[in-house]
Every structure is written in C-alpha cells, then in structure tokens.
Protein backbone atom coordinates (compact mmCIF):
# COMPACT_ATOMS: atom_id res chain seq x y z
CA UNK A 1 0.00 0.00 0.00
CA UNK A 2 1.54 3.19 -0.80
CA UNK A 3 0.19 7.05 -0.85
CA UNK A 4 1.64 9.12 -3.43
CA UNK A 5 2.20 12.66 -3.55
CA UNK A 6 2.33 14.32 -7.31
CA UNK A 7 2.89 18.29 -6.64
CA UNK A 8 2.45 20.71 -9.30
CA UNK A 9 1.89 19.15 -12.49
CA UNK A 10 1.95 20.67 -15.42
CA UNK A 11 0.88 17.60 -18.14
CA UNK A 12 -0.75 13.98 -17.41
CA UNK A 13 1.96 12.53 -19.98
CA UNK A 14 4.16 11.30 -17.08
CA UNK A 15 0.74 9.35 -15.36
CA UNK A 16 -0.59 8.44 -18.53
CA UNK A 17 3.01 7.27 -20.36
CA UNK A 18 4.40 5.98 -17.19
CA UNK A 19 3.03 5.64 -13.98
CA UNK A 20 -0.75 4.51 -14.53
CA UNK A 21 -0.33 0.87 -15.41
CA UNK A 22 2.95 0.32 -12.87
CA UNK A 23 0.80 1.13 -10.06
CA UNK A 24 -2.43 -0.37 -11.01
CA UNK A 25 -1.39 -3.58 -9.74
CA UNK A 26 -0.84 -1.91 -5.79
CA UNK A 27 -2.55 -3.23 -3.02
CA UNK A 28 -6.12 -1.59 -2.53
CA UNK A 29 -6.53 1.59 -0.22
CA UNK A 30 -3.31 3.11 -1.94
CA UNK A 31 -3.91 7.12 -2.40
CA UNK A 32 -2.27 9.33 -5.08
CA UNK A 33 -2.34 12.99 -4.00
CA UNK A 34 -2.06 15.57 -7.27
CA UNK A 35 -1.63 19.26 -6.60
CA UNK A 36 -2.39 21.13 -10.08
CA UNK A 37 -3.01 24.66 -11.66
CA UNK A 38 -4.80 23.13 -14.50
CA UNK A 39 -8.29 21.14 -13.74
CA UNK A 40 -8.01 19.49 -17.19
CA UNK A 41 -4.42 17.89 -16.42
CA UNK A 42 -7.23 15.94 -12.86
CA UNK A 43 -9.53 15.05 -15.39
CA UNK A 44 -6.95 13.45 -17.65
CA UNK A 45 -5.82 11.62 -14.92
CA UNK A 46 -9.16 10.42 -13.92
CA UNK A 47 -9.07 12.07 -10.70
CA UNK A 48 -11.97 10.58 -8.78
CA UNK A 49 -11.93 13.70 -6.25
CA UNK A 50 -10.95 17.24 -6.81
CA UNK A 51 -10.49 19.99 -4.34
CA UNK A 52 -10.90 23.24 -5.42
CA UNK A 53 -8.75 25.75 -3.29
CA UNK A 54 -10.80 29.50 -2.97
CA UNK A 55 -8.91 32.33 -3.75
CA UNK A 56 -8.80 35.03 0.02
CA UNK A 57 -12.06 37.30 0.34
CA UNK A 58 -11.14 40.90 -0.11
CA UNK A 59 -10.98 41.24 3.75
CA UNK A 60 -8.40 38.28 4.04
CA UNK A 61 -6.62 39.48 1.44
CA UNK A 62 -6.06 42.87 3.26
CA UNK A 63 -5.25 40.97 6.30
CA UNK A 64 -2.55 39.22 5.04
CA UNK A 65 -1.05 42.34 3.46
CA UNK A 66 -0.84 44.00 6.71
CA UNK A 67 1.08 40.97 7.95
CA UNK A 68 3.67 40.92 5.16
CA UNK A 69 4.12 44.78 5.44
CA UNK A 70 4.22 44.14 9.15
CA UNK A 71 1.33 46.73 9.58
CA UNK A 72 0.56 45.80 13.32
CA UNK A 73 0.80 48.99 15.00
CA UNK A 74 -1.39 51.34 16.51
CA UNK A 75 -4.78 51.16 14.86
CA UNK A 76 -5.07 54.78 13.48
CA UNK A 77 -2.17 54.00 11.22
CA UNK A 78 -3.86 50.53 9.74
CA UNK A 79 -6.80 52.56 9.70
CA UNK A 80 -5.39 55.30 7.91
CA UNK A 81 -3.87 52.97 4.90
CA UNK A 82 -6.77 50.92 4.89
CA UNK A 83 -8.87 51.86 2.18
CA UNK A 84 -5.19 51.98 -0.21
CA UNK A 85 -4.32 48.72 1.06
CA UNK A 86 -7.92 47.32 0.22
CA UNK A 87 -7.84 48.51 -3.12
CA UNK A 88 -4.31 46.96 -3.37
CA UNK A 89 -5.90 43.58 -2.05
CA UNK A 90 -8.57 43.89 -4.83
CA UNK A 91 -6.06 44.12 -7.41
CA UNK A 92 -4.23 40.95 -5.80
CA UNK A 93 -7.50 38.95 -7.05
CA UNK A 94 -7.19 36.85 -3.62
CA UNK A 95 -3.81 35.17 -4.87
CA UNK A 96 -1.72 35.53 -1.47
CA UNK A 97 1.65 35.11 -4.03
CA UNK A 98 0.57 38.37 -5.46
CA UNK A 99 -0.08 39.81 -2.06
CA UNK A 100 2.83 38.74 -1.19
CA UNK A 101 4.50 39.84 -3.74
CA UNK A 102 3.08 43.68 -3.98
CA UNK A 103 3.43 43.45 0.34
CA UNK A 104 7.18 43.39 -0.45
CA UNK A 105 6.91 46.38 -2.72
CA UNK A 106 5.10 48.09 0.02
CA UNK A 107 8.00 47.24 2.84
CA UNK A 108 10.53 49.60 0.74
CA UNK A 109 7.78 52.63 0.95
CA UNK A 110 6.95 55.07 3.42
CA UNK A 111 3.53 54.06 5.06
CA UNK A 112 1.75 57.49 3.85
CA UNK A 113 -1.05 57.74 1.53
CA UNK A 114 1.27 59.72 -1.23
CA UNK A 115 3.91 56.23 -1.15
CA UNK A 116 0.91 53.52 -1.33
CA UNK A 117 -0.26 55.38 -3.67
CA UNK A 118 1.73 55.76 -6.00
CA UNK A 119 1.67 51.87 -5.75
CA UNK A 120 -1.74 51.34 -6.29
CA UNK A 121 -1.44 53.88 -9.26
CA UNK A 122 1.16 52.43 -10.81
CA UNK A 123 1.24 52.09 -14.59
CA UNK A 124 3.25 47.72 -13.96
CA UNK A 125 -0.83 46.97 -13.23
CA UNK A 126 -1.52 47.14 -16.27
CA UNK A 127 0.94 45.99 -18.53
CA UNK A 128 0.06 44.21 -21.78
CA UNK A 129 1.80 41.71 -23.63
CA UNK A 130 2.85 39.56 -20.47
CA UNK A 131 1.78 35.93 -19.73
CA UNK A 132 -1.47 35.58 -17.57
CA UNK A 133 0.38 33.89 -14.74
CA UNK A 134 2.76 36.79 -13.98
CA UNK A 135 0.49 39.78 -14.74
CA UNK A 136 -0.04 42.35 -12.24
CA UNK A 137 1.13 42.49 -8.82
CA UNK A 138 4.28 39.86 -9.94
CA UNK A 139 5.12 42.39 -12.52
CA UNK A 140 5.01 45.35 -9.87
CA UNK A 141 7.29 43.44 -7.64
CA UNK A 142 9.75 43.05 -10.66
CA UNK A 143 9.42 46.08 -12.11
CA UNK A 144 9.85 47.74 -9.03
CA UNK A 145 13.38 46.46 -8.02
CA UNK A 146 16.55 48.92 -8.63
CA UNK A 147 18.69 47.55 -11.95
CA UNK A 148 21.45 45.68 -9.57
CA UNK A 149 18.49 43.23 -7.81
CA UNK A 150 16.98 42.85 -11.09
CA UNK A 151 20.11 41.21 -11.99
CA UNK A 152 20.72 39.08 -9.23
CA UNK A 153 16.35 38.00 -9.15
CA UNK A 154 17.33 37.00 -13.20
CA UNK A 155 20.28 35.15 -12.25
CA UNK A 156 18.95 32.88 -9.79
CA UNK A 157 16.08 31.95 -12.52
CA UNK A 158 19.24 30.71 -15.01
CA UNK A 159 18.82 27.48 -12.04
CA UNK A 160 16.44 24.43 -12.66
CA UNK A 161 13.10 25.29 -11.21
CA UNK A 162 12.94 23.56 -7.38
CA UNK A 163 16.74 24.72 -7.37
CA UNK A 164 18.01 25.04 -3.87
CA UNK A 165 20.24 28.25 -4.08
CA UNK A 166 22.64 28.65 -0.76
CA UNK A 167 23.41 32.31 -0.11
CA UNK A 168 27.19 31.80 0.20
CA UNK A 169 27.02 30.29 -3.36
CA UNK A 170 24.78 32.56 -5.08
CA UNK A 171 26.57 36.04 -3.78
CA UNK A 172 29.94 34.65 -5.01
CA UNK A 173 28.38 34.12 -8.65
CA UNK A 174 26.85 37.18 -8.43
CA UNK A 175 30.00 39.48 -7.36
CA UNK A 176 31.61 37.37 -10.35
CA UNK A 177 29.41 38.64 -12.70
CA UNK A 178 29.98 41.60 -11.84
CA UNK A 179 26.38 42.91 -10.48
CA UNK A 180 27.93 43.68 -6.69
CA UNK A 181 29.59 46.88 -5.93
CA UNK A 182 30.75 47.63 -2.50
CA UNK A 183 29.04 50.23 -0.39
CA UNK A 184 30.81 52.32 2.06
CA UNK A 185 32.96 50.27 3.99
CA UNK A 186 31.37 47.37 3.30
CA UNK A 187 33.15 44.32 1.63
CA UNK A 188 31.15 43.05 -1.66
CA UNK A 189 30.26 39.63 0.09
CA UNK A 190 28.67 41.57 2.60
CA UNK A 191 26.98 43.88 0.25
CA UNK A 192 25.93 40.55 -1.84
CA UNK A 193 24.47 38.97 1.62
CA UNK A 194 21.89 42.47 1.78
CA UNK A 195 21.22 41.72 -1.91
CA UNK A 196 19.59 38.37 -1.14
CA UNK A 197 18.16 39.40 2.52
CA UNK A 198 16.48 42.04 0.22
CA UNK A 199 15.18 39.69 -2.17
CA UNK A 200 13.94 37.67 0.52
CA UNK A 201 11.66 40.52 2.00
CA UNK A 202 10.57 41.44 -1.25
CA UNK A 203 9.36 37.92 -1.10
CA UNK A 204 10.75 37.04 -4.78
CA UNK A 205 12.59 34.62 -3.32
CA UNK A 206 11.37 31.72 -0.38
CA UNK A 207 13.51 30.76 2.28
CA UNK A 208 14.14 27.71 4.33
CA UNK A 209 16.19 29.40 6.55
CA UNK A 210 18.82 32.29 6.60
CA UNK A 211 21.20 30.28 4.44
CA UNK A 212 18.85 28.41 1.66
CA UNK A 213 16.64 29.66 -0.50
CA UNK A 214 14.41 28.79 -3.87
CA UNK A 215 12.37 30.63 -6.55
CA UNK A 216 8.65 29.71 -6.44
CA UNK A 217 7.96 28.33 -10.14
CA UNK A 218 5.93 31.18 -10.58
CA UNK A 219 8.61 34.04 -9.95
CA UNK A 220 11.24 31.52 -12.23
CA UNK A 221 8.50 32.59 -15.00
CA UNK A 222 8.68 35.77 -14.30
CA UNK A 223 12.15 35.78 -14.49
C-alpha cells in the first residue's frame, strides 16, 4: 500500500506514459495525492476527487497584506492605509503570491497615503503583452526592483526550477558577474548577503532558513 504525492503538475503525460499501469497492480486503499493549476491535467488523470482551493475574500486578502508589510501597529495608522491597502488587495485577485509579492513592494515605501499610492497607481498593473500567470502584482514586484536586484532575481532563474540556491554560493556568482559593488565600507560579500536578505523581503525569493533559499515556479516565469 503506498500514498503518493504528485505536486504541481503541469501535463498527465508522465501518469498516462508511465506511472498509470505500474501502479495499477498496488494493493487496494493506496492514495495518489495531485496538486495542479490546471483542472483538465485531474480530469486526464481520472481524478476521482478534486479539491478546489478558494482564492482570500477581499478582507483576508487585506489581512494578510498588513502581515507581510508588518502593519501591526497602533490602529489609526492601519486605519489610515486601509482603504489603499484594500484597493491593493482587490487588485491581488485573492492570490496571497501576489499579495505577497506587492506586500514586499510596500516594505521599501513610506507608510503614507502619497507612497501607497503611488503603488496602487502604478502604470506595472496594467501591462500588456505579459503571460497571464505573472500579470499584475508579480510584474510590480519586478518592475519595481533597482537595476542591480533585477540582476541578481534574473540570475537565480538561469537554475532548474525547485533549485536550492545557498546564499554563500549565489553572492559569489553574483559578485563574479559583476552585479555587486561595494558600499561604504562594506566588503562586496557583505553587500551581496543584503542583496539576497532584500530579495527575501521582497518575497521574490522563499527561504528555508537564513542560508537556503528557492524561486517559487511562478517568480522563475517571471524571471
């Protein structure tokens, strides 16, 4: 008896070509889990259950951003972003990636009206010619990095998807490439370490802990 965890899959060839036959001989009360963006890829597979996951409500959404941003202070100041923020949320579409995403946007303002804003007015909203999947609030996040952590946040997509990138690795490729330049009387493996810590409140890139990282599929198409 076995249970069987498929994550993320992109095409029923590999269950269909592969997999199907080899494990329809299993003892009974085996389980195959499938996690997938695309309903058609269940069907194909003959999923005898789906589970739909809801996108946040608007109010959810709104909560989650004021985690990200850390907004947990005194309640005239969430109060006084709120209707910004929930007009941010809407634009999220309940996706908590893209909240997450635009939340890190939001950590590198000022939390005034005028700075969230200009976020919510920004022109990256509404940018044609991009795929579906990134559209938006991913875009925003992108667009809105300065040219050096655009380079590093494209570098780290050159890696398989799923790729586990270690800071001390990653910051040495990147100061050979040339995007590091020291700051003040920093040394550039120390201004390469901010790089990444940066990256990882902007939330482009996941961490495991303070030394291991990946991309989220999603960002690596962005990328």
């Amino acid at each position: 008896r076995y249970f069987l965890v498929l994550d993320d899959m992109w095409t029923a060839k590999v269950w269909c070509d592969l997999l199907c036959n080899t494990l329809k001989s299993c003892a009974a009360g085996s389980r195959i889990l499938v996690t997938t963006r695309n309903e058609q890829i269940a069907k194909q597979m003959m999923a005898v259950n789906t589970h739909h996951v809801n996108k946040l409500s608007l109010e959810d959404g709104w909560l989650l951003l004021c985690k990200k941003v850390a907004l947990t202070g005194e309640e005239g100041e969430i109060q006084h972003l709120k209707d910004i923020g929930m007009e941010i949320a809407k634009k999220c579409d309940g996706l908590p990636l893209a909240i997450k995403a635009v939340a890190g946007v939001l950590c590198t303002k000022e939390r005034t009206r005028r700075a969230w804003s200009g976020v919510l007015e920004s022109t990256a909203w509404s940018t044609s010619g991009l795929p579906e999947e990134v559209k938006g609030a991913l875009y925003l996040s992108y667009e809105d990095l300065p040219r050096h952590l655009k380079q590093c946040f494209i570098y780290c997509s050159l890696f398989p998807e799923d790729y586990t990138l270690r800071i001390d690795y990653i910051t040495q490729l990147w100061i050979a490439e040339g995007f590091v330049k020291a700051e003040g009387s920093s040394t550039m493996e120390e201004t390469a370490k901010e790089y990444y810590r940066e990256l990882i409140m902007r939330n482009l890139l996941q961490p495991y802990d303070q030394y291991v990282c990946q991309m989220h599929d999603i960002m690596h198409d962005l990328a």
